[in-house]
C-alpha atoms as a PDB file:
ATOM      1  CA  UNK A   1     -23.443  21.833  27.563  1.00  0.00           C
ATOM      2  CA  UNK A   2     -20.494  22.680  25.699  1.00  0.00           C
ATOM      3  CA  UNK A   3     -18.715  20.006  23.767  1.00  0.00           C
ATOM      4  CA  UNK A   4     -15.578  20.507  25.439  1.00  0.00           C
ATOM      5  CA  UNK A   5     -16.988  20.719  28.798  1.00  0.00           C
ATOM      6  CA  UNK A   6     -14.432  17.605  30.274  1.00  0.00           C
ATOM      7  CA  UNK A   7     -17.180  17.442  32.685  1.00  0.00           C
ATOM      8  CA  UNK A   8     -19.417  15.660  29.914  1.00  0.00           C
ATOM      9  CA  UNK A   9     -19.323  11.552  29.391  1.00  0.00           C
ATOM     10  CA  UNK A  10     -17.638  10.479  26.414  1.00  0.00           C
ATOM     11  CA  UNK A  11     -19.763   8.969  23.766  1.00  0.00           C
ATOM     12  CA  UNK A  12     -17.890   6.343  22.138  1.00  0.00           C
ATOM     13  CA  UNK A  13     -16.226   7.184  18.560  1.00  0.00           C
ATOM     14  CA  UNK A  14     -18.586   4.510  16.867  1.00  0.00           C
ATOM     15  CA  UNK A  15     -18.777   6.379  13.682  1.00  0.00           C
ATOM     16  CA  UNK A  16     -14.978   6.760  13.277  1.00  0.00           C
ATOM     17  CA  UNK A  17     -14.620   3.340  13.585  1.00  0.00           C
ATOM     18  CA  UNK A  18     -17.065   2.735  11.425  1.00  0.00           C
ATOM     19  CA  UNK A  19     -15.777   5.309   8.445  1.00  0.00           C
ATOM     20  CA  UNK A  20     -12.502   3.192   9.128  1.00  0.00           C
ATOM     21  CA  UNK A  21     -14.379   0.004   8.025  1.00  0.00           C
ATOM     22  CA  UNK A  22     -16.176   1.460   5.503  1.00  0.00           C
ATOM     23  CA  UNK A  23     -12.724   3.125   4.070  1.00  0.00           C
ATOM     24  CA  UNK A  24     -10.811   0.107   4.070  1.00  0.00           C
ATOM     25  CA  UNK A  25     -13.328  -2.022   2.324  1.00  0.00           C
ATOM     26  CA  UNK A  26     -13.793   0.661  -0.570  1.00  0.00           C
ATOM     27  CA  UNK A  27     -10.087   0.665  -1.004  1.00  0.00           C
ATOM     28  CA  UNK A  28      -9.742  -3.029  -1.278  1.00  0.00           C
ATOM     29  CA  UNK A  29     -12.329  -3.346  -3.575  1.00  0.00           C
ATOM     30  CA  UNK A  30     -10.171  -0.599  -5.652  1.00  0.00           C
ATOM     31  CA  UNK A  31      -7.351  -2.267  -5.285  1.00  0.00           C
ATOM     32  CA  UNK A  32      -8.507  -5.691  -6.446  1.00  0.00           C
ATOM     33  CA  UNK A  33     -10.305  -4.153  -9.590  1.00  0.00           C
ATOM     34  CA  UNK A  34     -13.804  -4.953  -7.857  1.00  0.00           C
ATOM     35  CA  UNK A  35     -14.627  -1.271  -8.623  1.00  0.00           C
ATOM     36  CA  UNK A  36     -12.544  -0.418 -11.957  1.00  0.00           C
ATOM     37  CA  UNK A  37     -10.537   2.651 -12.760  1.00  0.00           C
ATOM     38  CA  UNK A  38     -13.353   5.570 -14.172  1.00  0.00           C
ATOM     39  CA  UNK A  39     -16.148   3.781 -12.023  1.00  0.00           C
ATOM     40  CA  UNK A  40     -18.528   6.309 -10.710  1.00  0.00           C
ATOM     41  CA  UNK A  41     -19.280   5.910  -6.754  1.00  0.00           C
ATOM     42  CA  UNK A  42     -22.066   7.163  -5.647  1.00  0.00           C
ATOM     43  CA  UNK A  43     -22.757   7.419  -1.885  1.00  0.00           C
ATOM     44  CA  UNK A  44     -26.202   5.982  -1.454  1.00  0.00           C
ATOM     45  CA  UNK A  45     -25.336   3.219  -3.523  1.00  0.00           C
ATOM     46  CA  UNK A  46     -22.148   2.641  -2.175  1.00  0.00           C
ATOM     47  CA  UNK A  47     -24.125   2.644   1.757  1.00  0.00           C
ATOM     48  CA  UNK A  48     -26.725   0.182   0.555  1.00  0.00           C
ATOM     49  CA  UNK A  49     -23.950  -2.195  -0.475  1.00  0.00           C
ATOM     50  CA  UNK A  50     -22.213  -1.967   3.039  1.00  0.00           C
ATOM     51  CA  UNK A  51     -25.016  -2.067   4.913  1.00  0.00           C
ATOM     52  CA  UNK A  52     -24.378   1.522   6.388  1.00  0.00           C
ATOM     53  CA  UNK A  53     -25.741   5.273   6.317  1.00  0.00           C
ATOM     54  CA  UNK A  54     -24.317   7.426   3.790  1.00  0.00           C
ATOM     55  CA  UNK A  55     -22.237   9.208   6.263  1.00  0.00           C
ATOM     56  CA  UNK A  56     -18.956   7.431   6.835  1.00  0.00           C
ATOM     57  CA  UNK A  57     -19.101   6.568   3.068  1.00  0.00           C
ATOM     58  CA  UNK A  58     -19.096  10.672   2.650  1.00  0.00           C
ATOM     59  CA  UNK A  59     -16.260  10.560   5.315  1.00  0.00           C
ATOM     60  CA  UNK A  60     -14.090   7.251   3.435  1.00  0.00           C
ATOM     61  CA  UNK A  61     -14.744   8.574   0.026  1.00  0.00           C
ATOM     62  CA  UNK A  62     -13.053  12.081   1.373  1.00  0.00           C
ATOM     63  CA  UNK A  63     -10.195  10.348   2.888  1.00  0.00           C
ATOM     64  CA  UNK A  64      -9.916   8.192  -0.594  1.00  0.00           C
ATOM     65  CA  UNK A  65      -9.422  11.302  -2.251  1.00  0.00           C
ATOM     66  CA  UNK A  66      -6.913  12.402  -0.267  1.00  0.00           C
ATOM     67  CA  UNK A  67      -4.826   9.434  -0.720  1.00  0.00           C
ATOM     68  CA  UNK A  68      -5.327   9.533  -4.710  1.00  0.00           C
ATOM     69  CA  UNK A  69      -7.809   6.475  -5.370  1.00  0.00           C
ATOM     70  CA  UNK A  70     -10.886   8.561  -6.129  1.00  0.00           C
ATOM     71  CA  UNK A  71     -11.206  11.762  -7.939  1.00  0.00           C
ATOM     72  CA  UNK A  72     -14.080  14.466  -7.883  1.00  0.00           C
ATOM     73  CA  UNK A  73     -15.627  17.090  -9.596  1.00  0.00           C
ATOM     74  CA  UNK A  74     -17.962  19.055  -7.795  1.00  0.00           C
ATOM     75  CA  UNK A  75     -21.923  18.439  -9.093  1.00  0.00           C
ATOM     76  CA  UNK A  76     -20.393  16.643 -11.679  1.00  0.00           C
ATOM     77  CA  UNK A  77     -18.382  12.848  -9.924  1.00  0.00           C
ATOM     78  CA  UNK A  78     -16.633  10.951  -7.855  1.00  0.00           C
ATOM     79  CA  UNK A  79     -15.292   8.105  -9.298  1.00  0.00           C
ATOM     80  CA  UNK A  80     -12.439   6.051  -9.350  1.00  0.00           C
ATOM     81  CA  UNK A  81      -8.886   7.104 -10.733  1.00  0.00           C
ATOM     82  CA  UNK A  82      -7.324   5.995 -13.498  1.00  0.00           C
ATOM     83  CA  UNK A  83      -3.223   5.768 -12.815  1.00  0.00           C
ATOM     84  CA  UNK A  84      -1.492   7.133 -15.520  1.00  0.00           C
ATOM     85  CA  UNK A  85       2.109   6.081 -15.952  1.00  0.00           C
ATOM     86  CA  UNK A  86       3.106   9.206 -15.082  1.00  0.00           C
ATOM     87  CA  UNK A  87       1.685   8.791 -11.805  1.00  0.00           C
ATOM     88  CA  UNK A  88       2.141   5.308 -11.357  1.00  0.00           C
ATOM     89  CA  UNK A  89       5.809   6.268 -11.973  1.00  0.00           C
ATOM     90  CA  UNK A  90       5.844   9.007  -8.920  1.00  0.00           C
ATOM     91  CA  UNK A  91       3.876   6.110  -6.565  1.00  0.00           C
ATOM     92  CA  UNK A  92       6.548   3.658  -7.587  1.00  0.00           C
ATOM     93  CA  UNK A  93       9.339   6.270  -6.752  1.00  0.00           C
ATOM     94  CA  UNK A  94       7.454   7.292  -3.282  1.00  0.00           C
ATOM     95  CA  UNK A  95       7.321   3.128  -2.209  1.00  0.00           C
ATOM     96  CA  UNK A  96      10.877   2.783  -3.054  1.00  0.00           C
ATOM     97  CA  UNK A  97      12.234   5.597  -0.607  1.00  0.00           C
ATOM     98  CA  UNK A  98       9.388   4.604   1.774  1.00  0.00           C
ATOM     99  CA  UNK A  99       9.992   0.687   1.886  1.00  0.00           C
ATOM    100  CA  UNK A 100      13.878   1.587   1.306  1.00  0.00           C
ATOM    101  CA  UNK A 101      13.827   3.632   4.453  1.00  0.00           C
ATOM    102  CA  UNK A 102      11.688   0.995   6.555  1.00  0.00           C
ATOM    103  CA  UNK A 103      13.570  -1.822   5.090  1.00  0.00           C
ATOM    104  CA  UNK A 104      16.728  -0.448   6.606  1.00  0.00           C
ATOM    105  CA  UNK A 105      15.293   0.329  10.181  1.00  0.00           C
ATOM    106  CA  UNK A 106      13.313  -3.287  10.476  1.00  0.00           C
ATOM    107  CA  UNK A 107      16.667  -4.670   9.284  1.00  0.00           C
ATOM    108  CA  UNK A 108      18.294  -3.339  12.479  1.00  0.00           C
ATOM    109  CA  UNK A 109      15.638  -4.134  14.712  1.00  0.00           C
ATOM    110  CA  UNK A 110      13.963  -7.113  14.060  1.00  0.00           C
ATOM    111  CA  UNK A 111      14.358  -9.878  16.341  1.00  0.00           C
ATOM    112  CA  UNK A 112      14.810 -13.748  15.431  1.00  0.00           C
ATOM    113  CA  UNK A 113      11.441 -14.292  14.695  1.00  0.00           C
ATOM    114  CA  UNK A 114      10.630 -11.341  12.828  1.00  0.00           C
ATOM    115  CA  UNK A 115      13.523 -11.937  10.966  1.00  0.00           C
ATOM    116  CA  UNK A 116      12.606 -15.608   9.982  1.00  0.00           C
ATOM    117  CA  UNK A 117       9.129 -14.522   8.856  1.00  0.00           C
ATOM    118  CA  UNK A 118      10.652 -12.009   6.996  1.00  0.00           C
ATOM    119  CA  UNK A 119      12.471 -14.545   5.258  1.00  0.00           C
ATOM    120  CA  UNK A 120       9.533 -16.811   4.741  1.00  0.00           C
ATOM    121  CA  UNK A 121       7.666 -13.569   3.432  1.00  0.00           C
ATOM    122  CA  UNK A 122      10.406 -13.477   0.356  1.00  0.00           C
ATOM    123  CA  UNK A 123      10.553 -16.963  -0.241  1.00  0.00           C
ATOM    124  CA  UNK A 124       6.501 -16.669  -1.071  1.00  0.00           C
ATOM    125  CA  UNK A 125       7.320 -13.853  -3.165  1.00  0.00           C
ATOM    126  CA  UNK A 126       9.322 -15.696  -5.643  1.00  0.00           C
ATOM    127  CA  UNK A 127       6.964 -19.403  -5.249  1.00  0.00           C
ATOM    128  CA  UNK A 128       4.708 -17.248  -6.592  1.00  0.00           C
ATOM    129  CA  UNK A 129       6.094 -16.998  -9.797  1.00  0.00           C
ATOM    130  CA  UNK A 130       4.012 -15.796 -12.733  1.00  0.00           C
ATOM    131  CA  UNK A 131       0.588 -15.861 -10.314  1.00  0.00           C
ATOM    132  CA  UNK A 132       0.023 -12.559  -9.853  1.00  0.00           C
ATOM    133  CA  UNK A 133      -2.589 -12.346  -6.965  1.00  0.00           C
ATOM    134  CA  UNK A 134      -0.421 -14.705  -5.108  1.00  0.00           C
ATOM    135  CA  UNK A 135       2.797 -12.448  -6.425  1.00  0.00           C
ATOM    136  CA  UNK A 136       0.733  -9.386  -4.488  1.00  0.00           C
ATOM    137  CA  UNK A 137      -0.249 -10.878  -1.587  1.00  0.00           C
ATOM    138  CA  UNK A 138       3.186 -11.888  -0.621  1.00  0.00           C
ATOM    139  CA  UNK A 139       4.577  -8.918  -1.484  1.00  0.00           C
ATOM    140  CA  UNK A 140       2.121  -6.694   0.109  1.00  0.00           C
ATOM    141  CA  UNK A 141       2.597  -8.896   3.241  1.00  0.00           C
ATOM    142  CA  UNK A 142       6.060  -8.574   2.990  1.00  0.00           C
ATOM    143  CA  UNK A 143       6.295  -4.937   3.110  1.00  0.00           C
ATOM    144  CA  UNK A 144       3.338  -4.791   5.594  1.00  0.00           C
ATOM    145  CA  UNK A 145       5.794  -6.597   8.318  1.00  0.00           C
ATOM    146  CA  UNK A 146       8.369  -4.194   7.278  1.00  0.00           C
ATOM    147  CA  UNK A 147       6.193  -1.442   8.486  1.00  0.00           C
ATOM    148  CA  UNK A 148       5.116  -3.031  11.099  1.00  0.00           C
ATOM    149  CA  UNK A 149       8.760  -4.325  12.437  1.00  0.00           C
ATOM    150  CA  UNK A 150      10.872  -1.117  11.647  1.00  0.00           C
ATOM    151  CA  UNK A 151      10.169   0.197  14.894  1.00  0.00           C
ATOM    152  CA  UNK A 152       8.760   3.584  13.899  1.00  0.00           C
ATOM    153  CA  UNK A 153       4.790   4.148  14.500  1.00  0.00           C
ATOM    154  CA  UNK A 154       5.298   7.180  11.880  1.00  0.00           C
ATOM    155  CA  UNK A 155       5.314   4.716   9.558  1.00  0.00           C
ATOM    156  CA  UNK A 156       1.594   3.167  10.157  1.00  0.00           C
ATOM    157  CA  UNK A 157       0.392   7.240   9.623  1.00  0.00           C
ATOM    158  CA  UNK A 158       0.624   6.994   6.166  1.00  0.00           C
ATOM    159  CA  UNK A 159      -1.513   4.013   5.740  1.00  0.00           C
ATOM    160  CA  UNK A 160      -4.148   5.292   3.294  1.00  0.00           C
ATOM    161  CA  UNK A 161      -1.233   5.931   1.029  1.00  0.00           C
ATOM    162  CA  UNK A 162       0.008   2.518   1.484  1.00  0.00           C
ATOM    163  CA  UNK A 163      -3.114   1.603  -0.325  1.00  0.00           C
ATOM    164  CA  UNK A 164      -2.681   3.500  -3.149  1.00  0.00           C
ATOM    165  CA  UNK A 165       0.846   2.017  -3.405  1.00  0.00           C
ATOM    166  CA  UNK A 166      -0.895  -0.836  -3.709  1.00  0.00           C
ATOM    167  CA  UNK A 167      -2.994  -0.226  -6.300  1.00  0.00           C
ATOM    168  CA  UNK A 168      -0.226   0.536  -9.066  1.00  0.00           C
ATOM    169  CA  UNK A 169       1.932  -2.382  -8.003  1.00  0.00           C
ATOM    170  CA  UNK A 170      -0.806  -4.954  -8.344  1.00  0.00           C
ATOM    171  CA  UNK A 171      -1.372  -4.229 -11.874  1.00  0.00           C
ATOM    172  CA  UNK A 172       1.981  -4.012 -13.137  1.00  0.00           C
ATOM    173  CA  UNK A 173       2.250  -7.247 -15.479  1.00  0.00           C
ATOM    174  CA  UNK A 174       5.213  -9.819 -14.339  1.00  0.00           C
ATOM    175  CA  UNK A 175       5.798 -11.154 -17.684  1.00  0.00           C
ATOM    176  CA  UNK A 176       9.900  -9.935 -18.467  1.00  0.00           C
ATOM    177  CA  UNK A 177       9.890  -8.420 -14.787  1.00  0.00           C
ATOM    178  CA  UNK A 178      10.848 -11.315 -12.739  1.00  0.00           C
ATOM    179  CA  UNK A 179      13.987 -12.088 -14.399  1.00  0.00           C
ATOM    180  CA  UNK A 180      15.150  -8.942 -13.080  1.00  0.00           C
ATOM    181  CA  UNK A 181      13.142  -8.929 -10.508  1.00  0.00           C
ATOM    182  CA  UNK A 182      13.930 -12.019  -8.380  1.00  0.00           C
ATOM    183  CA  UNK A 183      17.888 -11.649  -8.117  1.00  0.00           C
ATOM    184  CA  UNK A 184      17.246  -8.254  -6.094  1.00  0.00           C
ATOM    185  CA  UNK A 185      14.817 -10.961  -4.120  1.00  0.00           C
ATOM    186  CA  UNK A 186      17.915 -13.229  -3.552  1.00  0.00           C
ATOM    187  CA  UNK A 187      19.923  -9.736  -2.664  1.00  0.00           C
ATOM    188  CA  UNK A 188      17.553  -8.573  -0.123  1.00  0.00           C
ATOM    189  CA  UNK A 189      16.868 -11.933   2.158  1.00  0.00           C
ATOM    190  CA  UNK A 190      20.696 -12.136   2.079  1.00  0.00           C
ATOM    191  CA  UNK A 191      20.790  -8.688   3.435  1.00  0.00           C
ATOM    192  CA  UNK A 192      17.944  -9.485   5.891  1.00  0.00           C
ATOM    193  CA  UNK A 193      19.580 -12.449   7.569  1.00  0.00           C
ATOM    194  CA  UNK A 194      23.003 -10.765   7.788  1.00  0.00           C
ATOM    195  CA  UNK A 195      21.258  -7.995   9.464  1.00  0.00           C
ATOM    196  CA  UNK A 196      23.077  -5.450   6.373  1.00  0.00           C
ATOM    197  CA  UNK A 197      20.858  -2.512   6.659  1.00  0.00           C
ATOM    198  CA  UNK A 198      22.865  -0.625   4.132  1.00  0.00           C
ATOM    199  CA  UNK A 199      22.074  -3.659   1.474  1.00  0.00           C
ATOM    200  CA  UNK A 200      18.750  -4.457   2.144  1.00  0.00           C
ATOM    201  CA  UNK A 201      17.912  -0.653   1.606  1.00  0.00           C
ATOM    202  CA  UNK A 202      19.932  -0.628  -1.785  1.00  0.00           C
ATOM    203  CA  UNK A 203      18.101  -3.488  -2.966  1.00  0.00           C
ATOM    204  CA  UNK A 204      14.481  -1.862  -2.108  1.00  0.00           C
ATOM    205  CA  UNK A 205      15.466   1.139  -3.496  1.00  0.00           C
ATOM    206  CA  UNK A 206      16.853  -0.813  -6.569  1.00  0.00           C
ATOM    207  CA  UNK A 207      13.818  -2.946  -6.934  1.00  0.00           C
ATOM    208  CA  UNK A 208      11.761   0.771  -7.458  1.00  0.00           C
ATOM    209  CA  UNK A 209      14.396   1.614 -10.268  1.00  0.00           C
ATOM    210  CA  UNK A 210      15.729   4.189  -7.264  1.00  0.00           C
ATOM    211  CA  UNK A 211      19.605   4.855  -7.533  1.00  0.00           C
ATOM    212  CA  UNK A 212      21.688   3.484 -10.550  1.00  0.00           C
ATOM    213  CA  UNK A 213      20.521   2.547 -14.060  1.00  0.00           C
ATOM    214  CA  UNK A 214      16.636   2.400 -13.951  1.00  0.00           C
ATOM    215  CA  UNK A 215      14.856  -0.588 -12.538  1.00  0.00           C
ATOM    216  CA  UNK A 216      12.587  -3.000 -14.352  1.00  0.00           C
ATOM    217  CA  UNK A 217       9.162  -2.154 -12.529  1.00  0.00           C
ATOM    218  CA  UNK A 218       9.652   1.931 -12.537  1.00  0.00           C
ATOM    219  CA  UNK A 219      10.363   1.066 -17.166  1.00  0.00           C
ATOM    220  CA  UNK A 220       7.462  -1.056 -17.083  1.00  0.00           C
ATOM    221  CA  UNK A 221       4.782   1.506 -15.696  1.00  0.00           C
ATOM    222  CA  UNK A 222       6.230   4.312 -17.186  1.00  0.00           C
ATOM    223  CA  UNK A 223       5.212   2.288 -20.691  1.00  0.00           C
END
């Protein structure tokens, strides 16, 4: 029977789903250093440790190329990358515009609620302080309801990248940062609950060292 006879039942995409898990689980351990930068990753090992066959790991570790957390040479490795600032420059750049741009649309189109947690998602962001897992995690959860409340499923597309994003931010150190850091904080839930698009953008963008004199974060990974 051919495979695109419409005729034929539909096996459910269990291995898709599956890749998906195995994908996301690799790229958290990448982001939270449980695999470090230069690490090799090896398939077989990497499928005994999940619990799965060495196929989806094949397909996540393919899709973690393409969003630039694992490298490979062919007969040679595949291991993790190691960000230099260069790149960690260009990743910081690409969140800016890409939060920036989000920031603005959620901005419109949140409603009361989203806009409250929004709110609440900034005011973790500076309790955290100095702590810099708890520093991440609000942030990232921050932005995450920015993506998810801008109103634009293009967004969610470029969710492997997101990841990668990730990766840079959570290692940038926070010592001399949050002085600059938190006013564009204070800027941005302003903008937020006066619904000001325009300045909740410019302070995203700002907060990437986008626009104007160059931010704090975009000096500190270019060092």
């Amino acid at each position: 029977m051919s495979p695109l006879d419409f005729g034929a039942p539909l096996r459910p995409p269990q291995a898709p789903r599956l890749s998906d898990m195995v994908f996301d689980q690799i790229a958290e351990a990448i982001v939270h250093g449980e695999l470090k930068p230069g690490e090799g990753l090896r398939d077989q090992a990497l499928a005994d440790r999940l619990g799965v066959s060495r196929m989806p790991v094949r397909e996540a570790l393919l899709r973690l190329e393409r969003a630039g957390l694992v490298e490979t040479a062919a007969s040679r490795y595949t291991r993790v990358v190691e960000i230099t600032p260069e790149r960690a420059s260009e990743i910081v750049e690409y969140a800016g515009y890409l939060y920036g741009a989000a920031t603005r649309m959620a901005t419109r189109r949140m409603d009361d609620a989203q806009r409250e947690e929004a709110v609440r998602l900034l005011d973790a962001i500076v309790s955290a302080g100095t702590d810099r897992d708890a520093y991440f995690n609000a942030t990232r959860a921050f932005n995450r309801h920015i993506i998810a409340t801008c109103g634009n499923s293009n967004f969610k597309l470029r969710s492997d990248l997101l990841y990668t994003v990730d990766y840079v931010t959570r290692n940038i150190p926070l010592a001399g940062v949050l002085d600059a850091v938190l006013p564009l904080i204070a800027r941005l839930r302003r903008a937020i609950e006066e619904k000001d698009a325009d300045g909740a953008e410019a302070a995203v963008r700002e907060l990437h060292g986008i626009d104007g004199a160059l931010g704090e974060v975009a000096q500190r990974v270019r060092q």
